[in-house]
C-alpha atoms as a PDB file:
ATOM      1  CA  UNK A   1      12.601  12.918  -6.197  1.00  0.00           C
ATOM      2  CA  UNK A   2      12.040   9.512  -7.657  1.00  0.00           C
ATOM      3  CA  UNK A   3      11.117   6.517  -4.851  1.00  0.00           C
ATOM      4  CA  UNK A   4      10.274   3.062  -5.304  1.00  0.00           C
ATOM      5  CA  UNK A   5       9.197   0.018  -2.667  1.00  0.00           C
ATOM      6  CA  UNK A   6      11.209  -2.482  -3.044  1.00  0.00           C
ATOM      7  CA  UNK A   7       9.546  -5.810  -1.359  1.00  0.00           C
ATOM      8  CA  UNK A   8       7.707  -9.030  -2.411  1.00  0.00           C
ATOM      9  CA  UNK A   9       4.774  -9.640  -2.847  1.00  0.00           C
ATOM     10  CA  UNK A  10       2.320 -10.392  -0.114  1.00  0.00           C
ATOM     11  CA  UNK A  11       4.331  -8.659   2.783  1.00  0.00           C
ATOM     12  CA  UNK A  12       2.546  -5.490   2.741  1.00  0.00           C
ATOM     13  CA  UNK A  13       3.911  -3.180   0.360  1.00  0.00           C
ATOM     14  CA  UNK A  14       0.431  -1.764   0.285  1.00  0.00           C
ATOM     15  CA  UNK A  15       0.512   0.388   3.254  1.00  0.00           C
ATOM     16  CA  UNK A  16       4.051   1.911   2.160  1.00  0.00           C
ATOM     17  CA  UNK A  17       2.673   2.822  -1.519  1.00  0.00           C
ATOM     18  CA  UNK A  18      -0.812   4.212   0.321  1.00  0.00           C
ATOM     19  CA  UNK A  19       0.936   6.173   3.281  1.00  0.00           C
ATOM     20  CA  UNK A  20       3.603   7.908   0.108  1.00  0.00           C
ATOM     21  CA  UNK A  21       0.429   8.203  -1.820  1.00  0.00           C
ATOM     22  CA  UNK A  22      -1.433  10.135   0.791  1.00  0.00           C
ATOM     23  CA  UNK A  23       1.988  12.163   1.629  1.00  0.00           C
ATOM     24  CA  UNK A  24       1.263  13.579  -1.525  1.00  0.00           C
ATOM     25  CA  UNK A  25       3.761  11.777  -4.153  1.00  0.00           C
ATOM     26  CA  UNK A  26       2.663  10.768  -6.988  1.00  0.00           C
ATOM     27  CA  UNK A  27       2.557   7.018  -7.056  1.00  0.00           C
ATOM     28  CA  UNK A  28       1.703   6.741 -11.305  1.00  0.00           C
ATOM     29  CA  UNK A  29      -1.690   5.911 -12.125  1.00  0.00           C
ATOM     30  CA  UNK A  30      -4.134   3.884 -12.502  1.00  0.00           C
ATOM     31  CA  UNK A  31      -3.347   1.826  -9.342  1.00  0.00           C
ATOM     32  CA  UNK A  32      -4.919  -1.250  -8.110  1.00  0.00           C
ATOM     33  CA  UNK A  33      -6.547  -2.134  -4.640  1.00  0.00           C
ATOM     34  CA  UNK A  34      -2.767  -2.600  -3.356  1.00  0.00           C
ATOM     35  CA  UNK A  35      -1.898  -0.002  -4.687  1.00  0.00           C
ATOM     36  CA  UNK A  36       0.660  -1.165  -7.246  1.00  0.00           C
ATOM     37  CA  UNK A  37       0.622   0.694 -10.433  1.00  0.00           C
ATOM     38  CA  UNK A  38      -0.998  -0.855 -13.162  1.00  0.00           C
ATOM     39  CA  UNK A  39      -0.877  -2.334 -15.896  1.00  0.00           C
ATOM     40  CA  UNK A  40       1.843  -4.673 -14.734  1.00  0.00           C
ATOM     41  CA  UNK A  41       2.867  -6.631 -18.139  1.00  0.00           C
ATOM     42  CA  UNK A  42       5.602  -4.394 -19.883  1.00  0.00           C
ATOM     43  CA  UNK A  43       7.033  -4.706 -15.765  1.00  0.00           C
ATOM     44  CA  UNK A  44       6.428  -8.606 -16.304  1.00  0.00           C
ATOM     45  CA  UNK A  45       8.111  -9.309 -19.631  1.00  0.00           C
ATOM     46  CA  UNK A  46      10.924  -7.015 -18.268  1.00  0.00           C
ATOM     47  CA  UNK A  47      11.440  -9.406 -15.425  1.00  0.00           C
ATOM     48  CA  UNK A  48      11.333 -11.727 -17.818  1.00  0.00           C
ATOM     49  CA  UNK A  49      14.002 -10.467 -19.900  1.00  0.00           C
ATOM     50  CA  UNK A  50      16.463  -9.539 -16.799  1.00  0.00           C
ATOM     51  CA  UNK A  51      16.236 -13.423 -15.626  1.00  0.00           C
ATOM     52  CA  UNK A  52      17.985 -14.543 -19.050  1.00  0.00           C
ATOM     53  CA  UNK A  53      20.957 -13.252 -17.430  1.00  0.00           C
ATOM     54  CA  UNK A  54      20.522 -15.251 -14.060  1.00  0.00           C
ATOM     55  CA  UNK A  55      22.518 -18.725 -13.884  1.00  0.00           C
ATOM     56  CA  UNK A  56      20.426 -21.272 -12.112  1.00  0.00           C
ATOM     57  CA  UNK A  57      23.780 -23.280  -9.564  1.00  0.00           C
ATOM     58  CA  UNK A  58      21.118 -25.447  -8.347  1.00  0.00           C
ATOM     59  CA  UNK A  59      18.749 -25.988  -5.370  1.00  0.00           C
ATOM     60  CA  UNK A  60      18.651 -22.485  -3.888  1.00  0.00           C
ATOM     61  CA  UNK A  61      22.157 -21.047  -4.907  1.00  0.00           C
ATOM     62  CA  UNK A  62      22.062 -18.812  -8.360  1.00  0.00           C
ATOM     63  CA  UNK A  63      24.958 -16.777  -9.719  1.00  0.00           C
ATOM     64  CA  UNK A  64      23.537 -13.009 -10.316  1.00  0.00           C
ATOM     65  CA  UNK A  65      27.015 -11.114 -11.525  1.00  0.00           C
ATOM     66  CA  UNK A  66      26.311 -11.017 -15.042  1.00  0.00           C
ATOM     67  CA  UNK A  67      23.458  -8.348 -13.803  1.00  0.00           C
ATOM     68  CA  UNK A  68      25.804  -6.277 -12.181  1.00  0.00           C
ATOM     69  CA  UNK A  69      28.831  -5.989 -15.057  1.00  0.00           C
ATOM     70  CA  UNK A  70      26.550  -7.058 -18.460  1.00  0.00           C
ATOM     71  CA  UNK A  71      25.053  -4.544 -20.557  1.00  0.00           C
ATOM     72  CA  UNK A  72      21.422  -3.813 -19.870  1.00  0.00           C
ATOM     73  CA  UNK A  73      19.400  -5.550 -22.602  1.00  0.00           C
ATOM     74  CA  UNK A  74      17.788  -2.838 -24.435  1.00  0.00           C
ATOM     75  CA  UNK A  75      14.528  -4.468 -24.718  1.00  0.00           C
ATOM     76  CA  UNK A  76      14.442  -4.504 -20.590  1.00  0.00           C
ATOM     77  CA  UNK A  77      14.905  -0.056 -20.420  1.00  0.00           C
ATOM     78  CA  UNK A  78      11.934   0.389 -23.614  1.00  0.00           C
ATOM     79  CA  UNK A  79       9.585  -2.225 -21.165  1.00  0.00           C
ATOM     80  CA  UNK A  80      10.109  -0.321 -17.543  1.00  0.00           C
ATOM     81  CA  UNK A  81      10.183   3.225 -19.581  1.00  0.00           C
ATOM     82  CA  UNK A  82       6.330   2.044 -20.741  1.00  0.00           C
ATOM     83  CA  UNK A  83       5.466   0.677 -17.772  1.00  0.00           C
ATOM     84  CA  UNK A  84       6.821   3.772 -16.012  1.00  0.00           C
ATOM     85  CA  UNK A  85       5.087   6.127 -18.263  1.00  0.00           C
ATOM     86  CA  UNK A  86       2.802   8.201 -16.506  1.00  0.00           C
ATOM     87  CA  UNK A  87       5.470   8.683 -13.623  1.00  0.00           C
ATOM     88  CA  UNK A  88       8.117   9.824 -16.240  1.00  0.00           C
ATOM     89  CA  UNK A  89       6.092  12.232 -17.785  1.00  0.00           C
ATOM     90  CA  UNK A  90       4.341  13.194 -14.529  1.00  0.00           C
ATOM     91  CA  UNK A  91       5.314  16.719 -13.683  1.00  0.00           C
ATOM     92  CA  UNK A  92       5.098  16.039  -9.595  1.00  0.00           C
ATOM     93  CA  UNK A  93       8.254  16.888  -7.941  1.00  0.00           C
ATOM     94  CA  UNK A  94       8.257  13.958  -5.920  1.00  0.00           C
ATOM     95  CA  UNK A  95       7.034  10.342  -7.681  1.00  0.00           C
ATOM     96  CA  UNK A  96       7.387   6.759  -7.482  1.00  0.00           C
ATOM     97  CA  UNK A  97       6.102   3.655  -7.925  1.00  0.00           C
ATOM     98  CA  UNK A  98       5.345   0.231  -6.509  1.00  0.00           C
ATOM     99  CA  UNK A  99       4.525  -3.344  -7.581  1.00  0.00           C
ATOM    100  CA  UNK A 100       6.525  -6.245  -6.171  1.00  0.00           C
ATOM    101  CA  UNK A 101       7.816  -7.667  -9.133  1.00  0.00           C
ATOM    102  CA  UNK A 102      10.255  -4.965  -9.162  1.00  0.00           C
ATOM    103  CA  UNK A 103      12.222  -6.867  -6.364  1.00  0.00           C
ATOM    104  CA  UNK A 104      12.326  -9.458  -9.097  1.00  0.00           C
ATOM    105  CA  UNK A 105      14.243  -7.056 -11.740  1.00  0.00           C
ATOM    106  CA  UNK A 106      15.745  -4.757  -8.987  1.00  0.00           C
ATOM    107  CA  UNK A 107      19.634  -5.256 -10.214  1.00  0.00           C
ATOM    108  CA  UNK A 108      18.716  -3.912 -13.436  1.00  0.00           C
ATOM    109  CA  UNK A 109      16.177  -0.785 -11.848  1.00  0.00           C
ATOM    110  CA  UNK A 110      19.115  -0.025  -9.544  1.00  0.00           C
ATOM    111  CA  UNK A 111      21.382   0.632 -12.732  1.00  0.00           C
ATOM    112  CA  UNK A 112      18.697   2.948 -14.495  1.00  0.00           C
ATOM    113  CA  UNK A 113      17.696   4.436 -11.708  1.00  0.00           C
ATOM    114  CA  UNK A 114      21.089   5.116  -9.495  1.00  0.00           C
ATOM    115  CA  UNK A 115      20.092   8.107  -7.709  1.00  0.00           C
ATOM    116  CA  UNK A 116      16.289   7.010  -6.503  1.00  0.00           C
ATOM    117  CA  UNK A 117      15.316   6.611  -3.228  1.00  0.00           C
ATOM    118  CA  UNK A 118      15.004   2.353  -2.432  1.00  0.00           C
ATOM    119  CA  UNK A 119      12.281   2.073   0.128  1.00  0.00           C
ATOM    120  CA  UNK A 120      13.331  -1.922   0.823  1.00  0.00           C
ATOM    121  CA  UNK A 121      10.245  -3.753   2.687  1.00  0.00           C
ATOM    122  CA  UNK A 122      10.832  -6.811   4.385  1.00  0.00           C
ATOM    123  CA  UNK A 123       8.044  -8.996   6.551  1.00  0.00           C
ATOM    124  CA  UNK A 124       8.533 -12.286   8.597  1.00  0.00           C
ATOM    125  CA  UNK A 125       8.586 -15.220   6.193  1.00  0.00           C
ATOM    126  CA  UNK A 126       6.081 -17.404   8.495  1.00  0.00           C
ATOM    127  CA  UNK A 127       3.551 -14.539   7.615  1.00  0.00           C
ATOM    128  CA  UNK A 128       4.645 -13.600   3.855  1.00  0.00           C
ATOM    129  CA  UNK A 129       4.154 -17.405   2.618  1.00  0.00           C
ATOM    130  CA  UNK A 130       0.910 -18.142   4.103  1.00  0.00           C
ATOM    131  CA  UNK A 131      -0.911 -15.945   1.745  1.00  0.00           C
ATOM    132  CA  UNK A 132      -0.659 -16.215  -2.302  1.00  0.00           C
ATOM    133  CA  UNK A 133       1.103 -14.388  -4.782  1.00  0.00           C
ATOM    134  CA  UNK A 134       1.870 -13.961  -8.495  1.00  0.00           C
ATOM    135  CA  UNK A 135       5.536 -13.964  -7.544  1.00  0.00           C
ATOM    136  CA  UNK A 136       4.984 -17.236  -5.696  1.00  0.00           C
ATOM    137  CA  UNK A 137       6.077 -19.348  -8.843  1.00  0.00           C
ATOM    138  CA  UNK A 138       9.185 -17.616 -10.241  1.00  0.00           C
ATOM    139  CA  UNK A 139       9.705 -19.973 -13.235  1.00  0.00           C
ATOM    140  CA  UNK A 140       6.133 -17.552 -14.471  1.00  0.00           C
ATOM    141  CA  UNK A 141       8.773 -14.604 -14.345  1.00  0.00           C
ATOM    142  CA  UNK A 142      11.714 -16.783 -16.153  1.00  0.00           C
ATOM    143  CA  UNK A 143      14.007 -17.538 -13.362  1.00  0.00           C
ATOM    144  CA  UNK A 144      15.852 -20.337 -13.604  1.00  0.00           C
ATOM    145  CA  UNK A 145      14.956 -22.835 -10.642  1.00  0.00           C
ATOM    146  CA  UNK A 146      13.700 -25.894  -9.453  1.00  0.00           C
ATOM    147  CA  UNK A 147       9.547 -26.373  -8.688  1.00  0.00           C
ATOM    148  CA  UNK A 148       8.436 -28.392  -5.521  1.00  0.00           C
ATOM    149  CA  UNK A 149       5.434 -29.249  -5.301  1.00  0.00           C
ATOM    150  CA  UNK A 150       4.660 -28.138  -2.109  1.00  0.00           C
ATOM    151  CA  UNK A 151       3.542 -24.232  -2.537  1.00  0.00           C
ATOM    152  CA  UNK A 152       4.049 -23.154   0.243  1.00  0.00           C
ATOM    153  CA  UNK A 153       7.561 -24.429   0.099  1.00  0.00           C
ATOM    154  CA  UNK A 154       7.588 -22.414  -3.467  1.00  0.00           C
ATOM    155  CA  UNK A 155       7.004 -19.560  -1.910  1.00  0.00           C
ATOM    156  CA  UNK A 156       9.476 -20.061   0.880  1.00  0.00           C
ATOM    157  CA  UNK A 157      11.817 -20.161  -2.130  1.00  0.00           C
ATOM    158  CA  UNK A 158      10.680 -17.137  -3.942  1.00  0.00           C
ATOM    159  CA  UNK A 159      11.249 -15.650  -0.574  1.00  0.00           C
ATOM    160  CA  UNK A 160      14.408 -16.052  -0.615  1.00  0.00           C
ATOM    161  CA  UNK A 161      15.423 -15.741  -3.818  1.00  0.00           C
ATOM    162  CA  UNK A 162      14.398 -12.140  -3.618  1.00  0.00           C
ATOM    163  CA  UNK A 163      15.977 -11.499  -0.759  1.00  0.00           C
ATOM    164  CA  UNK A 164      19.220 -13.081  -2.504  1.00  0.00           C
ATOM    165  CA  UNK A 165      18.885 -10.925  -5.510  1.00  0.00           C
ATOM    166  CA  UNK A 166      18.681  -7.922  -3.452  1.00  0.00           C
ATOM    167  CA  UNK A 167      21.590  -8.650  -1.080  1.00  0.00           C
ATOM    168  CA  UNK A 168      24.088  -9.736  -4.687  1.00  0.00           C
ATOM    169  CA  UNK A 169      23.229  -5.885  -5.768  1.00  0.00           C
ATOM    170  CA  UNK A 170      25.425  -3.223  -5.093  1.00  0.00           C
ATOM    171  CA  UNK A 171      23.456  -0.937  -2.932  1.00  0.00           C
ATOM    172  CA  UNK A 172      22.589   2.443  -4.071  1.00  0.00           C
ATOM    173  CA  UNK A 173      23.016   5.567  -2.922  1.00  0.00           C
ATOM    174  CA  UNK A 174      19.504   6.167  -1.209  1.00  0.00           C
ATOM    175  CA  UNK A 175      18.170   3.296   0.924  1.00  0.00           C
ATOM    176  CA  UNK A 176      16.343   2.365   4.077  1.00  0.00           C
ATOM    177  CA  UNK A 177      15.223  -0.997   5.604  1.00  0.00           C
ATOM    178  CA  UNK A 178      11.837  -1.387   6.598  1.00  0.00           C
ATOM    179  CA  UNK A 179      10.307  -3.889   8.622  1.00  0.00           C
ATOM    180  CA  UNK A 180       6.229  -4.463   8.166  1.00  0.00           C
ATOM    181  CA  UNK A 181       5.886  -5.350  11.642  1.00  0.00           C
ATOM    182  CA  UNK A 182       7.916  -2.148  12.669  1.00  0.00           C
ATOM    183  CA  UNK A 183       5.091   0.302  10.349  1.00  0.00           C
ATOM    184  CA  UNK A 184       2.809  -1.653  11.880  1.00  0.00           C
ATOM    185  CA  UNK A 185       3.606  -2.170  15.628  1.00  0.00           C
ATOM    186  CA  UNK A 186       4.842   1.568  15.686  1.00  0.00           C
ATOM    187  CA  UNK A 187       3.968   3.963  12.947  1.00  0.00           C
ATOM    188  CA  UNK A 188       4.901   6.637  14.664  1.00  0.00           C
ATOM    189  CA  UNK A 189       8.535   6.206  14.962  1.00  0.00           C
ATOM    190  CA  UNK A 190       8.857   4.504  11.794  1.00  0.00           C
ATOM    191  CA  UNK A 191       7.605   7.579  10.194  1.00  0.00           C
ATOM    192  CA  UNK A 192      10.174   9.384  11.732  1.00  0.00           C
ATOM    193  CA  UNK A 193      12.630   7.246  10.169  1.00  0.00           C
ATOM    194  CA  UNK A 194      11.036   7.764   6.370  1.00  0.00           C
ATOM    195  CA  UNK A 195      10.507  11.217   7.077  1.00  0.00           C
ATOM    196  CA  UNK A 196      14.430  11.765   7.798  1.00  0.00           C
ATOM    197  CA  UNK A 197      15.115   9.761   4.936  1.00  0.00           C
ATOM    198  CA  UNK A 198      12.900  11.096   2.183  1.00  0.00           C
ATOM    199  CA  UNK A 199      13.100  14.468   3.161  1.00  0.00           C
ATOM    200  CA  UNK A 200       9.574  14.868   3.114  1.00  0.00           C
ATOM    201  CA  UNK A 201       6.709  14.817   5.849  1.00  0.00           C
ATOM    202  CA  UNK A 202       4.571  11.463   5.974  1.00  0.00           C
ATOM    203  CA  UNK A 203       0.466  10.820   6.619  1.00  0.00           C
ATOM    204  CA  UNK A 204      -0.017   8.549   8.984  1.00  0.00           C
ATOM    205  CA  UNK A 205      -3.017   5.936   7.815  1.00  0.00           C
ATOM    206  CA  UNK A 206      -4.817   3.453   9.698  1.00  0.00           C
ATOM    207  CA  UNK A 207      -3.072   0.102  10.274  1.00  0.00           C
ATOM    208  CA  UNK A 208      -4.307  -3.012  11.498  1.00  0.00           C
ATOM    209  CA  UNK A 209      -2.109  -5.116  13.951  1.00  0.00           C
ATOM    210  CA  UNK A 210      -3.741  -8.670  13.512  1.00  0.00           C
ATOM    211  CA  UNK A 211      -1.508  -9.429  10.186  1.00  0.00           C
ATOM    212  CA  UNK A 212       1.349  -9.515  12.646  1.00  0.00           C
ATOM    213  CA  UNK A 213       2.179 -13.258  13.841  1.00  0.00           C
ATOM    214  CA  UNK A 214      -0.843 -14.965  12.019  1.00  0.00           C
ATOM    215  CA  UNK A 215       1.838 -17.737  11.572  1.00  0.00           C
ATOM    216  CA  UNK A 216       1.147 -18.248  15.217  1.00  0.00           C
ATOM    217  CA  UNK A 217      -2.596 -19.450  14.486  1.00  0.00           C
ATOM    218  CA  UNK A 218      -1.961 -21.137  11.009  1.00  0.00           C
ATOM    219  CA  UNK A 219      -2.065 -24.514  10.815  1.00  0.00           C
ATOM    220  CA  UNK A 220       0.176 -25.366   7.999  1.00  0.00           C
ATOM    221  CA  UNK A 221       3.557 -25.521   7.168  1.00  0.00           C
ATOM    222  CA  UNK A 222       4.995 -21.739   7.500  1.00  0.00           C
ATOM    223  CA  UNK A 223       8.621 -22.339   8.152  1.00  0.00           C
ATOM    224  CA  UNK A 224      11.574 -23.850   6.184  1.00  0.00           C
ATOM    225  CA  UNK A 225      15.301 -24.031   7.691  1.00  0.00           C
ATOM    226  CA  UNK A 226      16.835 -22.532   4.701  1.00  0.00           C
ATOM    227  CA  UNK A 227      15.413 -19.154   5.530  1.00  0.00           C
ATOM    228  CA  UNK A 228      17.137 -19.479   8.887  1.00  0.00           C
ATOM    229  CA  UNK A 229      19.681 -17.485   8.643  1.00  0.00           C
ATOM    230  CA  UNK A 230      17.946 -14.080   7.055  1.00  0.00           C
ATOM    231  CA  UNK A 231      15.074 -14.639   9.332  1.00  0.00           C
ATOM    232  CA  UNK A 232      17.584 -13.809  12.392  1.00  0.00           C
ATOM    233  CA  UNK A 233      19.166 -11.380  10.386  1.00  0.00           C
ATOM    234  CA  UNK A 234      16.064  -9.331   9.583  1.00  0.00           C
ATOM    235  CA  UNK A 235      15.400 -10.213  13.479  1.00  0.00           C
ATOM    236  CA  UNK A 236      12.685 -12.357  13.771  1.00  0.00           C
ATOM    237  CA  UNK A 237      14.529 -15.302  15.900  1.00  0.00           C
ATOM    238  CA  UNK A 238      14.340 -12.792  18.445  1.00  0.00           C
ATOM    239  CA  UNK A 239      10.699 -12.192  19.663  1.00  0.00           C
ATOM    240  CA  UNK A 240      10.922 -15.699  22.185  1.00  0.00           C
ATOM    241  CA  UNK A 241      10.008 -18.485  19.730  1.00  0.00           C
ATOM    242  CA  UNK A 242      12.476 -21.009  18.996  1.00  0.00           C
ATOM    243  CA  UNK A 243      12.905 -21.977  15.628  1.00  0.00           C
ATOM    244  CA  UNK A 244      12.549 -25.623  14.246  1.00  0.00           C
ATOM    245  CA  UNK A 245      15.431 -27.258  13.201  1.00  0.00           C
END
């Protein structure tokens, strides 16, 4: 069994990667303090490589379907097979991976990897954007797009682009929605759900619950109408807040 997180950067991934980690599937190695496998730059140039083949349409509208018909560029499959290394030669019967630029390439893993298991994490924007991320300037990973100067509006973007890219890709045959705030609010019964779906029984690990709603106490700017629309279709219009205009 081969699984991968799916989510970007800054919304938690961590606990997913930790809680497969500790359920005993090999997660590559060396990882990091969020548990993303390391080194990350054969996963970054490959990024880099896959957004050639994105069409900028301007302001926050891009054209992705020369990822889904196009040939894979060669030079992308060599860059994930090093990065993946020591999970392809890893004898484990079940083994992953995580690091949230792979939401960035995901059309292209999705393609060489058609019968993995896509664990895709999602976490309230007005959380997500409040804290930094390598992922928060996408031009660093070659996609084509325009740069406010705002950041945290540039990472309200990079928000949704990956969100975008993931929604434009065929989805394959293994994969399960995840909400932070669900792991987080109730482990328990999310567990259940990755159990069922992975096959496979789950440690639980300790969670804190104060990264939930910090948007609440922030005092910046932590919400943008163009993420609107996913926001109540992930669900979080619906916990009694009203949304700005």
């Amino acid at each position: 069994m081969l699984v991968t997180v799916i989510g970007r950067g800054h919304s938690g991934t961590r606990v997913m990667s930790q809680t497969l980690s500790d359920s005993g599937v090999y997660m590559g190695e060396p990882l990091n303090e969020s548990w993303d496998l390391i080194p990350p730059e054969d996963m970054y140039e490959a990024c880099r490589v896959m957004a050639r083949c994105v069409t900028h349409e301007g302001g926050l509208e891009w054209d992705f379907s020369r990822l889904r018909t196009g040939p894979i560029d060669p030079a992308f499959t060599r860059l994930i097979e090093s990065y993946l290394s020591s999970v392809r030669n890893s004898k484990a019967a079940c083994k992953g991976w995580k690091i949230p630029e792979t939401t960035l390439c995901y059309p292209w893993i999705v393609r060489m990897f058609p019968e993995a298991y896509y664990i895709h994490w999602v976490r309230d924007p007005r959380d997500s954007i409040i804290g930094s991320h390598v992922t928060d300037d996408l031009a660093v990973f070659g996609v084509p797009c325009d740069k406010p100067d705002d950041i945290r509006q540039m990472r309200a973007i990079s928000w949704k682009y990956q969100r975008d890219i993931v929604r434009a890709t065929p989805p394959p045959t293994r994969t399960v929605q995840v909400r932070f705030e669900d792991f987080v609010l109730d482990q328990d019964a999310t567990l259940r759900r990755l159990e069922q779906f992975l096959g496979i029984p789950l440690a639980k690990i300790p969670v804190r619950r104060d990264p939930v709603g910090r948007w609440r106490t922030d005092e910046g700017v932590h919400y943008f109408g163009f993420l609107a629309d996913d926001m109540a279709e992930l669900g979080y219009a619906e916990d009694g807040d009203r949304l700005p205009s």
